[in-house]
C-alpha atoms as a PDB file:
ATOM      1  CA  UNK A   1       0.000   0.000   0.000  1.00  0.00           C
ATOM      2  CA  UNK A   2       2.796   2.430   0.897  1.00  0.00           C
ATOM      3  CA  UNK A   3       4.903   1.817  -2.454  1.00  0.00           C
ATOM      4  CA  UNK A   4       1.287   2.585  -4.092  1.00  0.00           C
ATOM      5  CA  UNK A   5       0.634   5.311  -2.343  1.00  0.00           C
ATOM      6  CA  UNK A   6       4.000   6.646  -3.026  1.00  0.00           C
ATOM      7  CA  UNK A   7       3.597   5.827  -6.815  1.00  0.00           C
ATOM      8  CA  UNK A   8       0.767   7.979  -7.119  1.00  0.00           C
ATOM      9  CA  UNK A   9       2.103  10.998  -5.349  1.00  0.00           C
ATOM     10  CA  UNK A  10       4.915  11.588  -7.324  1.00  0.00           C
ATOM     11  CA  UNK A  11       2.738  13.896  -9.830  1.00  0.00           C
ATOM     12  CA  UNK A  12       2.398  16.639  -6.979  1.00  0.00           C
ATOM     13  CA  UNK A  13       5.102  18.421  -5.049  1.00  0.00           C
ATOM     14  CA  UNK A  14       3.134  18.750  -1.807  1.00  0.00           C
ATOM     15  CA  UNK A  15       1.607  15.722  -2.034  1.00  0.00           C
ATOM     16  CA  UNK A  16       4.866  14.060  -2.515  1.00  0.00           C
ATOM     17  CA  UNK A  17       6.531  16.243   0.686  1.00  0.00           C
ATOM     18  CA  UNK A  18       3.126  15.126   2.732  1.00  0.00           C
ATOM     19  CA  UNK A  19       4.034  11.377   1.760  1.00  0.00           C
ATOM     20  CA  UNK A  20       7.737  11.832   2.443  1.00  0.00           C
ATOM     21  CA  UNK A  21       7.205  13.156   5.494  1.00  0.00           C
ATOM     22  CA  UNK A  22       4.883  10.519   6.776  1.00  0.00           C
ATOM     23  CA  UNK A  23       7.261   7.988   6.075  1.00  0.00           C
ATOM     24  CA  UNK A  24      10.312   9.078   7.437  1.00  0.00           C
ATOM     25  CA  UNK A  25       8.490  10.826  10.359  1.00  0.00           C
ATOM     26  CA  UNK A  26       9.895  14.555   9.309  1.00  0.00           C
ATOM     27  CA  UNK A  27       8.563  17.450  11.103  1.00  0.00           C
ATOM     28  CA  UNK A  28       7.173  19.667   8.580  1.00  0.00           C
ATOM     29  CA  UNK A  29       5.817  23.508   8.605  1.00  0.00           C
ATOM     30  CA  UNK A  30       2.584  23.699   6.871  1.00  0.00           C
ATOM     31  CA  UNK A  31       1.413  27.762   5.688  1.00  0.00           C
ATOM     32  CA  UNK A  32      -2.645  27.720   4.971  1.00  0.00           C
ATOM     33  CA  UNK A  33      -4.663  29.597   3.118  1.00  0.00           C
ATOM     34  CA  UNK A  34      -5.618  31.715   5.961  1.00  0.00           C
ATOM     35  CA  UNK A  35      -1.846  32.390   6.685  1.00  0.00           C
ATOM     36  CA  UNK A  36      -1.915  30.346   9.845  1.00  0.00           C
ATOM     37  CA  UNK A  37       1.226  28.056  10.377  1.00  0.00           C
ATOM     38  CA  UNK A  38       1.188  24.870  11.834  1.00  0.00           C
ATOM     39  CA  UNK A  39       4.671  22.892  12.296  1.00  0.00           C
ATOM     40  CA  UNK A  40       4.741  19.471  13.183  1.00  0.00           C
ATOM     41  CA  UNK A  41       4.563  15.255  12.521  1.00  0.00           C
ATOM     42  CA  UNK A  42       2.427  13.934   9.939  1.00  0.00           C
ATOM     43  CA  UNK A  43      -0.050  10.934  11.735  1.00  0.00           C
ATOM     44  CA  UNK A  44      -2.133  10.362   8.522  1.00  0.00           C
ATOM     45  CA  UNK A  45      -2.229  11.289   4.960  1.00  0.00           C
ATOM     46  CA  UNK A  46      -5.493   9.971   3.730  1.00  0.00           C
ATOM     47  CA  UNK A  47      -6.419   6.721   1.553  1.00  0.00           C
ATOM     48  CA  UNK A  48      -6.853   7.778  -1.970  1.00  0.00           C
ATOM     49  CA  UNK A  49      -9.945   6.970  -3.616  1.00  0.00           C
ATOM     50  CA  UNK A  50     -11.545   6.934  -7.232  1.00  0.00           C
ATOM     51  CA  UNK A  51     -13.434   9.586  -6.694  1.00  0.00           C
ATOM     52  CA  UNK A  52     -11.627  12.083  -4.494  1.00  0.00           C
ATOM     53  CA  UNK A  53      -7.620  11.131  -5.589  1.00  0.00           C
ATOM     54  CA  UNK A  54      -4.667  11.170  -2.915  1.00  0.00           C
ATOM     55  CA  UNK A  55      -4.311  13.134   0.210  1.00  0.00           C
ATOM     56  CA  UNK A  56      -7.161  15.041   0.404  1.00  0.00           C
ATOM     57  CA  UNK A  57      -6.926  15.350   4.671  1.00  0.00           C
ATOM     58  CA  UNK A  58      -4.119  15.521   6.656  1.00  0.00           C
ATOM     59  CA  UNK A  59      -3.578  14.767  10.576  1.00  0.00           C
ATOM     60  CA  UNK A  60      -0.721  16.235  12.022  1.00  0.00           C
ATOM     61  CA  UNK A  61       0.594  16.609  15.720  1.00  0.00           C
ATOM     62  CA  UNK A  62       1.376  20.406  15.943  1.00  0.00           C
ATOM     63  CA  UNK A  63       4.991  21.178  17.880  1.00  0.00           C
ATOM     64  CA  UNK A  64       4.845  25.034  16.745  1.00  0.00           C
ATOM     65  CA  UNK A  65       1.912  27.447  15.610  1.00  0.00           C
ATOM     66  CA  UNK A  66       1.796  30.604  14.288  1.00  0.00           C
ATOM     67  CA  UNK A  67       1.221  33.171  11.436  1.00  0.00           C
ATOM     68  CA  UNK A  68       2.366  34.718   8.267  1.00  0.00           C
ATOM     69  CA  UNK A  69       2.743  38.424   9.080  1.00  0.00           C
ATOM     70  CA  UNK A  70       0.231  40.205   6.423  1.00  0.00           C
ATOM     71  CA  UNK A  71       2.730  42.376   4.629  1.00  0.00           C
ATOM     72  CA  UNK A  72       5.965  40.479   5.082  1.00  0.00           C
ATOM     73  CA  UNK A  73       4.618  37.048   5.091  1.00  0.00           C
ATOM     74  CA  UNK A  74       7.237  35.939   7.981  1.00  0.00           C
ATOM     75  CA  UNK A  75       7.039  33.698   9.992  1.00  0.00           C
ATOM     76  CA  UNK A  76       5.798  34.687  13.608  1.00  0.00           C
ATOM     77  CA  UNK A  77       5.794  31.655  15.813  1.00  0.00           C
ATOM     78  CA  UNK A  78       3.009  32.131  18.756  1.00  0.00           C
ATOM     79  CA  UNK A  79       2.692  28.529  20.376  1.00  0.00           C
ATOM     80  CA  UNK A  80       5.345  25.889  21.131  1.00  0.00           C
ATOM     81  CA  UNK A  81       3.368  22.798  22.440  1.00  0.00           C
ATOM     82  CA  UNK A  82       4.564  20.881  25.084  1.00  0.00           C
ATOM     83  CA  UNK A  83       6.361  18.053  24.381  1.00  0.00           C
ATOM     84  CA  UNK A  84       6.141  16.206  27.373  1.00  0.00           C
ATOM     85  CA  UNK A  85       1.707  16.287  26.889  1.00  0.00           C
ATOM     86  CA  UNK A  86       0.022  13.676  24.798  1.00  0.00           C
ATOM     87  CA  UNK A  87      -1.993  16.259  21.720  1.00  0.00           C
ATOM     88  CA  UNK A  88      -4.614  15.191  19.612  1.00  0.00           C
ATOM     89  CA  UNK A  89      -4.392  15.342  16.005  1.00  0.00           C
ATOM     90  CA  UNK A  90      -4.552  18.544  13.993  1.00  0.00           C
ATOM     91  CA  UNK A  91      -7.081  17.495  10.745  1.00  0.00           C
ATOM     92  CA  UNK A  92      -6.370  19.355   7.369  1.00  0.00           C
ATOM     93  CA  UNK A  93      -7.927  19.758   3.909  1.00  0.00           C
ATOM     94  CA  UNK A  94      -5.573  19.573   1.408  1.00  0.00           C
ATOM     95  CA  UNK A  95      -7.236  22.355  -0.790  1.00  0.00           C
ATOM     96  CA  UNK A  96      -6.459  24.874   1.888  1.00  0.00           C
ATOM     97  CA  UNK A  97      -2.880  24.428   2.216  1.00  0.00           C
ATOM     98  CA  UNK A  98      -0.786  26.892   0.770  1.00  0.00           C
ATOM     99  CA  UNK A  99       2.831  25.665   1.064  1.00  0.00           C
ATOM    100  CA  UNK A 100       4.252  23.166   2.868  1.00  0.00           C
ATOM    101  CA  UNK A 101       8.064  22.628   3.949  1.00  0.00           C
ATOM    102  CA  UNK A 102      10.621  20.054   5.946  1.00  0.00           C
ATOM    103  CA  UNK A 103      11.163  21.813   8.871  1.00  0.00           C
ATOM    104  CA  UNK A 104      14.863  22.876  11.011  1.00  0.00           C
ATOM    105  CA  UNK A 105      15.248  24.096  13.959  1.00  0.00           C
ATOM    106  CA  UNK A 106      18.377  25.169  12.973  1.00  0.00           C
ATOM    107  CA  UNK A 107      17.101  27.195  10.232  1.00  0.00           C
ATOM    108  CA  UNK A 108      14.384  28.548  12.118  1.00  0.00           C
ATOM    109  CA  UNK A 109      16.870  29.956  15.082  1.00  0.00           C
ATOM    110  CA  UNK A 110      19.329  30.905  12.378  1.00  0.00           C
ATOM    111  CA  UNK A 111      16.373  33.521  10.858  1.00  0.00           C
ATOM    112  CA  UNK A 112      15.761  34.045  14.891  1.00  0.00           C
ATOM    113  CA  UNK A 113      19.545  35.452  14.850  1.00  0.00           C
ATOM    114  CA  UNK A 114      19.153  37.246  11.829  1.00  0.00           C
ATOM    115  CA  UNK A 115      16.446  38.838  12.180  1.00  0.00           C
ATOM    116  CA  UNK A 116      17.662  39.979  15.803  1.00  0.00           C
ATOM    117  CA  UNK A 117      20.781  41.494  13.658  1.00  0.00           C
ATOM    118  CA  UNK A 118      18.489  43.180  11.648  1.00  0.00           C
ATOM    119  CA  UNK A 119      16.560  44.361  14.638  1.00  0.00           C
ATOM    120  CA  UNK A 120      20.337  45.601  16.156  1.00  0.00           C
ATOM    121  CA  UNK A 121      20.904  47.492  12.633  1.00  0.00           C
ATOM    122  CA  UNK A 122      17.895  49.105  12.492  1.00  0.00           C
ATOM    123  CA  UNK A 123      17.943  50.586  16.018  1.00  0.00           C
ATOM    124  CA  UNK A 124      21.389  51.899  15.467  1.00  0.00           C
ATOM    125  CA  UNK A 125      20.193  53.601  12.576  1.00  0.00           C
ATOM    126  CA  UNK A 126      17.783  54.867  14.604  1.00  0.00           C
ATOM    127  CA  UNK A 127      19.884  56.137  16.661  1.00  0.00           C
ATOM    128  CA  UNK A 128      22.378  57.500  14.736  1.00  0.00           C
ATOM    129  CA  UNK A 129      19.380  59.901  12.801  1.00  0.00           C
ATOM    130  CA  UNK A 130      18.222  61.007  16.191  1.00  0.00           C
ATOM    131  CA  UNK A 131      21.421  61.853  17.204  1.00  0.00           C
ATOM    132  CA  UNK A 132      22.589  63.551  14.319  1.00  0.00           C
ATOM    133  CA  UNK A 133      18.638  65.724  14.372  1.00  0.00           C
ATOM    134  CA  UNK A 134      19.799  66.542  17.861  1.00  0.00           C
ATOM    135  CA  UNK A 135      22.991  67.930  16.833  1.00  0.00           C
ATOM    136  CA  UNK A 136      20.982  70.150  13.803  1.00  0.00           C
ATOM    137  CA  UNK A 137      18.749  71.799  16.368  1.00  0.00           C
ATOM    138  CA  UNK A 138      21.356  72.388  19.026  1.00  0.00           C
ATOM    139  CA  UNK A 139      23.418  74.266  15.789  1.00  0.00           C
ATOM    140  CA  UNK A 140      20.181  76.028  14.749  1.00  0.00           C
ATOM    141  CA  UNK A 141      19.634  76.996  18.522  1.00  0.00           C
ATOM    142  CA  UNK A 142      23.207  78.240  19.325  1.00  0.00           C
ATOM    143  CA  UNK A 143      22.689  80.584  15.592  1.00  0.00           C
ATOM    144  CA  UNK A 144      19.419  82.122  16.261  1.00  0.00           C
ATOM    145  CA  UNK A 145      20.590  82.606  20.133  1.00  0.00           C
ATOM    146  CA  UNK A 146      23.755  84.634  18.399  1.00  0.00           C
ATOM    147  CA  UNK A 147      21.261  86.277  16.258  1.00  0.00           C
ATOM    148  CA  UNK A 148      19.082  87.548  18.948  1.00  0.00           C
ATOM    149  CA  UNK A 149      22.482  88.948  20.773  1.00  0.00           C
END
């Protein structure tokens, strides 16, 4: 049944990283169509039929939720799940699933990192334009002050 099952996947990308997934028990991030984010294990990918193909519901076992941020479409992680508590089974429709990865850790703290270097870069510049419009009035001050003597 698996080889079948396998066979008949190959023809769709996200089918065939659902399948993958479920077989070698890879925790995956899955984006919706509503921008909501679920990463986790795939428990079930469906029994295709005749009538309504492969894969059409998913169950997974969430580790990490979240959301696509509207404008940047990032990744903004809002619920790790405890590992240590039994969780039922997350049920999917294929049709609403926008995109769907192998997930890191790794990757996702290395974007953590980077986007905390960003965060450091953009405060400095911050920093450095309110210093420097400091600076500009205190000069404007000091020349209307000598001005007005």
């Amino acid at each position: 049944m698996a080889y079948l099952l396998g066979e008949s996947v190959d023809h769709s990308p996200i089918c065939s990283t659902l399948f993958d997934a479920f077989v070698e028990k890879d925790e995956v991030m899955i984006t919706m169509a509503d921008r909501k984010v679920y990463v986790g294990y795939i428990m079930d990918v469906g029994a295709p039929t005749e009538v309504t193909g492969v894969n059409q519901e998913i169950l997974l076992i969430p580790t990490v939720s979240g959301y696509r941020d509207k404008d940047t479409l990032r990744v903004v992680y809002t619920t790790d799940y405890p590992s240590d508590t039994p969780l039922r089974p997350i049920g999917f429709r294929q049709e609403n699933i926008v995109s769907i990865s192998v997930f890191s850790e790794e990757v996702r703290e290395a974007f953590k990192r980077a986007d905390s270097g960003r965060a450091g870069e953009e405060a400095a510049k911050e920093k450095a334009a309110k210093d420097q419009l400091v600076k500009a009035i205190t000069e404007l001050v000091a020349v209307v002050q000598a001005a007005q003597r």
